[in-house]
C-alpha atoms as a PDB file:
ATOM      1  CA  UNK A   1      86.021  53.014  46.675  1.00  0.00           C
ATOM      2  CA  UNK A   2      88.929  54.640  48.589  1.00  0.00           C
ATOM      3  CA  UNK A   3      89.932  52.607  51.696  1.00  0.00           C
ATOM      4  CA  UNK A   4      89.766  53.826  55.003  1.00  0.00           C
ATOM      5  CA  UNK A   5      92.275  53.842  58.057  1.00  0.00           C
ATOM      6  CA  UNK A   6      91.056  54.523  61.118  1.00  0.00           C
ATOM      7  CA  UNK A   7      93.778  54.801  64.453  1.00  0.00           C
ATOM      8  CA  UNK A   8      93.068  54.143  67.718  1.00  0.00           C
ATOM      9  CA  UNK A   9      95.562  55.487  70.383  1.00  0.00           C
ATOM     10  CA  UNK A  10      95.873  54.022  73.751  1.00  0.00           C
ATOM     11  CA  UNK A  11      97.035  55.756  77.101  1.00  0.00           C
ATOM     12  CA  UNK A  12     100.100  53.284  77.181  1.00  0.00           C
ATOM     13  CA  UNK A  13     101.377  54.627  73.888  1.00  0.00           C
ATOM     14  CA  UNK A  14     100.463  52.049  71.332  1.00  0.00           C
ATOM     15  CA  UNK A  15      98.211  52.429  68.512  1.00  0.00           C
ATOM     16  CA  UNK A  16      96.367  49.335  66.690  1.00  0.00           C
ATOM     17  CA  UNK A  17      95.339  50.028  63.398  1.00  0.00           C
ATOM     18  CA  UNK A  18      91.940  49.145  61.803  1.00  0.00           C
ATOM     19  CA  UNK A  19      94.227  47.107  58.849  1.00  0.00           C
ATOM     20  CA  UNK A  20      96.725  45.691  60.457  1.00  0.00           C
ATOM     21  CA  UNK A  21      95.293  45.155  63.925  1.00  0.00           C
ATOM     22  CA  UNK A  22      97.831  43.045  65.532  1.00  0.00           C
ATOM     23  CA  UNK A  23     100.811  46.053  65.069  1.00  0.00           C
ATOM     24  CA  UNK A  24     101.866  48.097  67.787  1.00  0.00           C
ATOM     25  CA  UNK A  25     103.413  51.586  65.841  1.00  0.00           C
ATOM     26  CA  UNK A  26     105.333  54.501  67.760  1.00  0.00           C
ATOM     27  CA  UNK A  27     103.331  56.950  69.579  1.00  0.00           C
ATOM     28  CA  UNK A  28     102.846  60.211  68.263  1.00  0.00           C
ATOM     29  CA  UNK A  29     104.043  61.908  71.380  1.00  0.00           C
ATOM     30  CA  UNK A  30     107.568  60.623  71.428  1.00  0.00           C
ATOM     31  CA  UNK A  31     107.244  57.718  74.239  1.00  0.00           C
ATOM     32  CA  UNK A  32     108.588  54.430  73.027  1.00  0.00           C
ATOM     33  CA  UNK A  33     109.383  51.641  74.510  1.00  0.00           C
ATOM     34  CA  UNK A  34     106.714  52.449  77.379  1.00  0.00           C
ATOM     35  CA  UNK A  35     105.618  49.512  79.404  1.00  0.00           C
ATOM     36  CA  UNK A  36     102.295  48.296  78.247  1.00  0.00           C
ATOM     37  CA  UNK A  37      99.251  48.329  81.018  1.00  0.00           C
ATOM     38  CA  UNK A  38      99.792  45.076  83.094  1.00  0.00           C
ATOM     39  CA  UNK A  39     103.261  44.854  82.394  1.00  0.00           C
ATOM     40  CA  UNK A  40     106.216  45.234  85.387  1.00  0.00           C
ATOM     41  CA  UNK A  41     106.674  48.862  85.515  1.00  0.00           C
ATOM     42  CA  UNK A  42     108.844  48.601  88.517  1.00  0.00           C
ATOM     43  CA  UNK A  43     107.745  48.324  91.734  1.00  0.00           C
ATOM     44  CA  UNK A  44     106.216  51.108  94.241  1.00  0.00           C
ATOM     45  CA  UNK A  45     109.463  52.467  96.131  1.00  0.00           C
ATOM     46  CA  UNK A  46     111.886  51.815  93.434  1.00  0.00           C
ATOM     47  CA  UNK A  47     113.023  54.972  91.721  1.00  0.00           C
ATOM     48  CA  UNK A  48     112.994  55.096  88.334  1.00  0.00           C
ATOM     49  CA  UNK A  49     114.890  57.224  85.825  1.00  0.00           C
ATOM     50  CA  UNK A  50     113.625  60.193  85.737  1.00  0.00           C
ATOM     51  CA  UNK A  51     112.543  61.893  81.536  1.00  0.00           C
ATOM     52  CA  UNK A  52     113.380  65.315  82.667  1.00  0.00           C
ATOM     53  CA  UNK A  53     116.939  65.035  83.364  1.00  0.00           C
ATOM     54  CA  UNK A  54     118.140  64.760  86.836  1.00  0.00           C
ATOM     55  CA  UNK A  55     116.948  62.749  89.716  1.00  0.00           C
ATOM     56  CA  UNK A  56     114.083  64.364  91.625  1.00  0.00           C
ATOM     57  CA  UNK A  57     113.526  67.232  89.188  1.00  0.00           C
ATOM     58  CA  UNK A  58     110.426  67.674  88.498  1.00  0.00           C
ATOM     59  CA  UNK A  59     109.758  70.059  84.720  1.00  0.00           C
ATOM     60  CA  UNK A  60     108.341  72.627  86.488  1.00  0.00           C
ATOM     61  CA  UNK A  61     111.232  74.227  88.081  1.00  0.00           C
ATOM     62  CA  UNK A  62     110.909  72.173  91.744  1.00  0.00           C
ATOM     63  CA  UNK A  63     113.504  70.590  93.003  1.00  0.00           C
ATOM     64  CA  UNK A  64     113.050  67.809  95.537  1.00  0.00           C
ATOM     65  CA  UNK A  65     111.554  64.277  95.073  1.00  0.00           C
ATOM     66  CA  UNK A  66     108.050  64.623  97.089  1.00  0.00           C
ATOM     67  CA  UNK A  67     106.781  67.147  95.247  1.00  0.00           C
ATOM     68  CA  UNK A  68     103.872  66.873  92.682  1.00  0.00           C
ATOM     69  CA  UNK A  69     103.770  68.390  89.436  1.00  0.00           C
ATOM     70  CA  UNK A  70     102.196  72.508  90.228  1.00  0.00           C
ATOM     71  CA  UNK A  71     102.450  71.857  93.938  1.00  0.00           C
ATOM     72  CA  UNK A  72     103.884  74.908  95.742  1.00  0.00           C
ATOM     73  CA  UNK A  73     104.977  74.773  99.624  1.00  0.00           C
ATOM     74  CA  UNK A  74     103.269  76.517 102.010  1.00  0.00           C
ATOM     75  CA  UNK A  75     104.101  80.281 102.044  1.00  0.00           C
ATOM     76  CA  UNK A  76     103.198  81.301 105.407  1.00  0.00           C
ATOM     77  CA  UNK A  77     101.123  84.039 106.110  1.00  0.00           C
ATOM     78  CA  UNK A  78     100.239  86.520 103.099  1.00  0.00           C
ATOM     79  CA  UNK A  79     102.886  89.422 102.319  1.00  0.00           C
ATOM     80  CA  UNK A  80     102.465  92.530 104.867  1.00  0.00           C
ATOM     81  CA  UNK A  81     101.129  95.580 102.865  1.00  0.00           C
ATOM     82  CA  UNK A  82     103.930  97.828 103.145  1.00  0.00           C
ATOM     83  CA  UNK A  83     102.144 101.049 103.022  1.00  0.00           C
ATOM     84  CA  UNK A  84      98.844 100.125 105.622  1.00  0.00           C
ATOM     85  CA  UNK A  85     100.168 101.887 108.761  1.00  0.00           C
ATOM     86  CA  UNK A  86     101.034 104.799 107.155  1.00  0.00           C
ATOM     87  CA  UNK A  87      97.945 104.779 105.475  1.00  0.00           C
ATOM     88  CA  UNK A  88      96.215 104.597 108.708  1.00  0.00           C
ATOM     89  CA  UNK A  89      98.169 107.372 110.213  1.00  0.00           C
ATOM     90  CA  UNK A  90      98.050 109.540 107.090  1.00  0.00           C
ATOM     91  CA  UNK A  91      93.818 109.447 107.579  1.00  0.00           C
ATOM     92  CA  UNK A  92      93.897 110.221 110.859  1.00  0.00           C
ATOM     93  CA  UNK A  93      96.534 112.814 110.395  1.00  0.00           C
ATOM     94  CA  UNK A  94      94.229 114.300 107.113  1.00  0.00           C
ATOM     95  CA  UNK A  95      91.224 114.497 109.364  1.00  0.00           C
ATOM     96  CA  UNK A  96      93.056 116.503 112.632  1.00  0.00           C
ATOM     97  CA  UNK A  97      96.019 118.383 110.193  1.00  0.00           C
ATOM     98  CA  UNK A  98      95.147 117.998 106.477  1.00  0.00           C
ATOM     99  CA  UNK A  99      97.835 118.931 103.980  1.00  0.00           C
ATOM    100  CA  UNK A 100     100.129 116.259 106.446  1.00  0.00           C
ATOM    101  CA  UNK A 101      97.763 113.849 106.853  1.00  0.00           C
ATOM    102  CA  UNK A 102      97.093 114.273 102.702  1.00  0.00           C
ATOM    103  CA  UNK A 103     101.121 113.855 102.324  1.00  0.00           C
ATOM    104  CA  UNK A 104     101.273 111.261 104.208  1.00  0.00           C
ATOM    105  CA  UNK A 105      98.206 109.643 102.302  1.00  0.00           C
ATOM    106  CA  UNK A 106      99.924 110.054  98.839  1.00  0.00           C
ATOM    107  CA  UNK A 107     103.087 108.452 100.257  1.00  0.00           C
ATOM    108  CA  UNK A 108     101.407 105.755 102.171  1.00  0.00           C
ATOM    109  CA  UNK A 109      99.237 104.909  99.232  1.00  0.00           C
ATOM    110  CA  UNK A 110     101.886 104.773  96.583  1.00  0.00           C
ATOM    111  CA  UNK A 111     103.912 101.954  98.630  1.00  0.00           C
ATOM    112  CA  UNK A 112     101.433  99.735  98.537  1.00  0.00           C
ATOM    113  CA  UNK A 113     100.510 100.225  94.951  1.00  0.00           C
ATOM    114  CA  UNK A 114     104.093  99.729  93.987  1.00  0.00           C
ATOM    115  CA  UNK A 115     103.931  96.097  96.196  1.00  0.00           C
ATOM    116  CA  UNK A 116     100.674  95.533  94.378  1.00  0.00           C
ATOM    117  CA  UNK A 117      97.890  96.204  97.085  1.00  0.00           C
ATOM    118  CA  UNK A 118      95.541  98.161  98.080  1.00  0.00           C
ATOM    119  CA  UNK A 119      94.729 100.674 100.401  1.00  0.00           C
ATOM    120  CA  UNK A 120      91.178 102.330 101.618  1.00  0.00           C
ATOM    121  CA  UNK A 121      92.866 104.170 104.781  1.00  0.00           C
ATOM    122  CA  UNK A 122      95.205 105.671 102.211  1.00  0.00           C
ATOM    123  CA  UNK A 123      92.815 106.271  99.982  1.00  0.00           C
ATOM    124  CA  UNK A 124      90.062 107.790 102.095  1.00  0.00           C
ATOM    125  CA  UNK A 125      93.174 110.106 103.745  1.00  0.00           C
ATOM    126  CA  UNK A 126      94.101 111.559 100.355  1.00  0.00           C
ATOM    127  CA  UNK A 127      90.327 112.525  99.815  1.00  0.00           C
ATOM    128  CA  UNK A 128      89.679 114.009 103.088  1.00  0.00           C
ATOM    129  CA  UNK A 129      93.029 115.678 102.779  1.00  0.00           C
ATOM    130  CA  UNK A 130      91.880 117.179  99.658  1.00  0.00           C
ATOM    131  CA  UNK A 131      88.730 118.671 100.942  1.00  0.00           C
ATOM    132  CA  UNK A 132      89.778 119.156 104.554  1.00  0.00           C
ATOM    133  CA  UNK A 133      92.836 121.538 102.261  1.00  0.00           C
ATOM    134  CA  UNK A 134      90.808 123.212  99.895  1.00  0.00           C
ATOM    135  CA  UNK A 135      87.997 124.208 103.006  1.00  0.00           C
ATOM    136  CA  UNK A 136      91.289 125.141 104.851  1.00  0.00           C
ATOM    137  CA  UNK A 137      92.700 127.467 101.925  1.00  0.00           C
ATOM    138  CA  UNK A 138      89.494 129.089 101.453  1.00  0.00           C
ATOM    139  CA  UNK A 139      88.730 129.987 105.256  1.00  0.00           C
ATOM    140  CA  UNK A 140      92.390 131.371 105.241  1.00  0.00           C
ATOM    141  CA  UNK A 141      91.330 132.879 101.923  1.00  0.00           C
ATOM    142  CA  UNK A 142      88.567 134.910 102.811  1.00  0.00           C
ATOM    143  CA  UNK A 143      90.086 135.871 106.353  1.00  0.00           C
ATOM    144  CA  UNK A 144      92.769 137.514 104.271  1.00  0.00           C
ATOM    145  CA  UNK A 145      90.690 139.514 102.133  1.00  0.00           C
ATOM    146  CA  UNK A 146      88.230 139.985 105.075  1.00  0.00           C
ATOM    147  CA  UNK A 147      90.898 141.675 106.850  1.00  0.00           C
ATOM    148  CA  UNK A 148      90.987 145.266 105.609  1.00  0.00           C
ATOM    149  CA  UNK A 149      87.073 145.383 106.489  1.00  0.00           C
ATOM    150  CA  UNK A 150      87.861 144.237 109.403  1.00  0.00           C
ATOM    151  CA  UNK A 151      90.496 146.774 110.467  1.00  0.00           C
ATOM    152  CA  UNK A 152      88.378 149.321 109.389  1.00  0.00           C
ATOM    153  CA  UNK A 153      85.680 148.312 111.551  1.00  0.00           C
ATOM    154  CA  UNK A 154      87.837 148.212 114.329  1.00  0.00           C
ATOM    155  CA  UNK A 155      88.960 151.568 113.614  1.00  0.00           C
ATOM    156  CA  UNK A 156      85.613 153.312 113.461  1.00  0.00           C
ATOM    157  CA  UNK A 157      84.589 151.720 116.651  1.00  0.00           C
ATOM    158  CA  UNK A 158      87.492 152.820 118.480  1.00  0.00           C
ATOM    159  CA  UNK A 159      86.476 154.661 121.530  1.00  0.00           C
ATOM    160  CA  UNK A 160      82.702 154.033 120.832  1.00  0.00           C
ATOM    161  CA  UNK A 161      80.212 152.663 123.628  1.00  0.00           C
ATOM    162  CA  UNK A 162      79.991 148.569 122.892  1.00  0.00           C
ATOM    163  CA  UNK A 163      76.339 148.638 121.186  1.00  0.00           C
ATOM    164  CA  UNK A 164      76.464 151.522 119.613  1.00  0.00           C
ATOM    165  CA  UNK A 165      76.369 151.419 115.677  1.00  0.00           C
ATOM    166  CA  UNK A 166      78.764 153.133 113.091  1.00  0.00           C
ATOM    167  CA  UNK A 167      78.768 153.776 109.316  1.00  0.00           C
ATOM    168  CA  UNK A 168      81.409 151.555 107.495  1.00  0.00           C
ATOM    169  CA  UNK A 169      81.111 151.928 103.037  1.00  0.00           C
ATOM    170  CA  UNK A 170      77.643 152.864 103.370  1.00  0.00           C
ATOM    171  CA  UNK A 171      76.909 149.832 105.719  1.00  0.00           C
ATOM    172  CA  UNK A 172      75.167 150.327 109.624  1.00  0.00           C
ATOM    173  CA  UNK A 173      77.540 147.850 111.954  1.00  0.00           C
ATOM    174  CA  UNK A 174      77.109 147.267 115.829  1.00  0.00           C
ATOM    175  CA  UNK A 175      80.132 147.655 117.793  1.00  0.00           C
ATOM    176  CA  UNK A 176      81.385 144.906 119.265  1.00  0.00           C
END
């Protein structure tokens, strides 16, 4: 029958060994020579050499001795989005003047996409923009090719009684 060795490893870095139980091998994670538990590991206050190199530095990039591994300062108050005002002022401006207010939207909402936020007022700006732009093109639109009917009404009622109908291409109007 094929014998059978089993390994136990223990947090302090030794290993015992089902046949030879009383050996203490290497530890498969590089750490020799590791104080085992209950031994003097030095005292609490006493600095010790550090594995990573240099005194106080920690593997993770920190510098300073108080630090714990991960632990980041306190950053203060969360980064200003860059592009909120001028998002705000782009809505407002796309509800009273659209095509600046819709501008101003775009721009607005493109800084703070490019610092990695967000932005409803931007957002909602370049949509009302939009629509309040398009309804503005079309009004302007139809005005302009409403205009030549409207000359020509004004023409035919020239020097007629206000109330008084004229024929315009076939069609009855009131004057004005």
């Amino acid at each position: 029958m094929p014998e059978i060795t089993v390994t136990v490893h223990h947090a302090s870095g030794s290993s015992m060994s089902d046949n030879n139980p009383g050996s203490q091998g290497n530890s498969p994670y590089g750490q020799q020579n590791q104080p085992q538990y209950g031994q003097n590991a030095g005292s609490y206050g006493q600095q010790n050499p550090s594995p990573y190199g240099q005194q106080g530095q920690s593997p993770y990039g920190q510098q300073g001795g108080n630090n714990y591994p991960g632990q980041q300062g306190y950053q203060g108050q969360p980064a200003e989005n860059p592009g909120r005002t001028l998002g705000i002022v782009g809505f407002i401006l796309a509800i009273l003047i659209a095509p600046v207010g819709l501008i101003i939207s775009i721009v607005a909402f493109v800084k703070s996409r490019k610092a990695g936020m967000g932005n409803g007022f931007a957002l909602a700006g370049i949509i009302i923009g939009v629509l309040f732009t398009i309804g503005l093109i079309l009004i302007i639109g139809l005005v302009a090719a409403a205009a030549p009917l409207i000359q020509e009404v004004a023409t035919a009622c020239e020097g007629v009684a206000s109330g008084e109908t004229v024929t315009v291409q076939g069609q009855t109007i009131t004057c004005p």
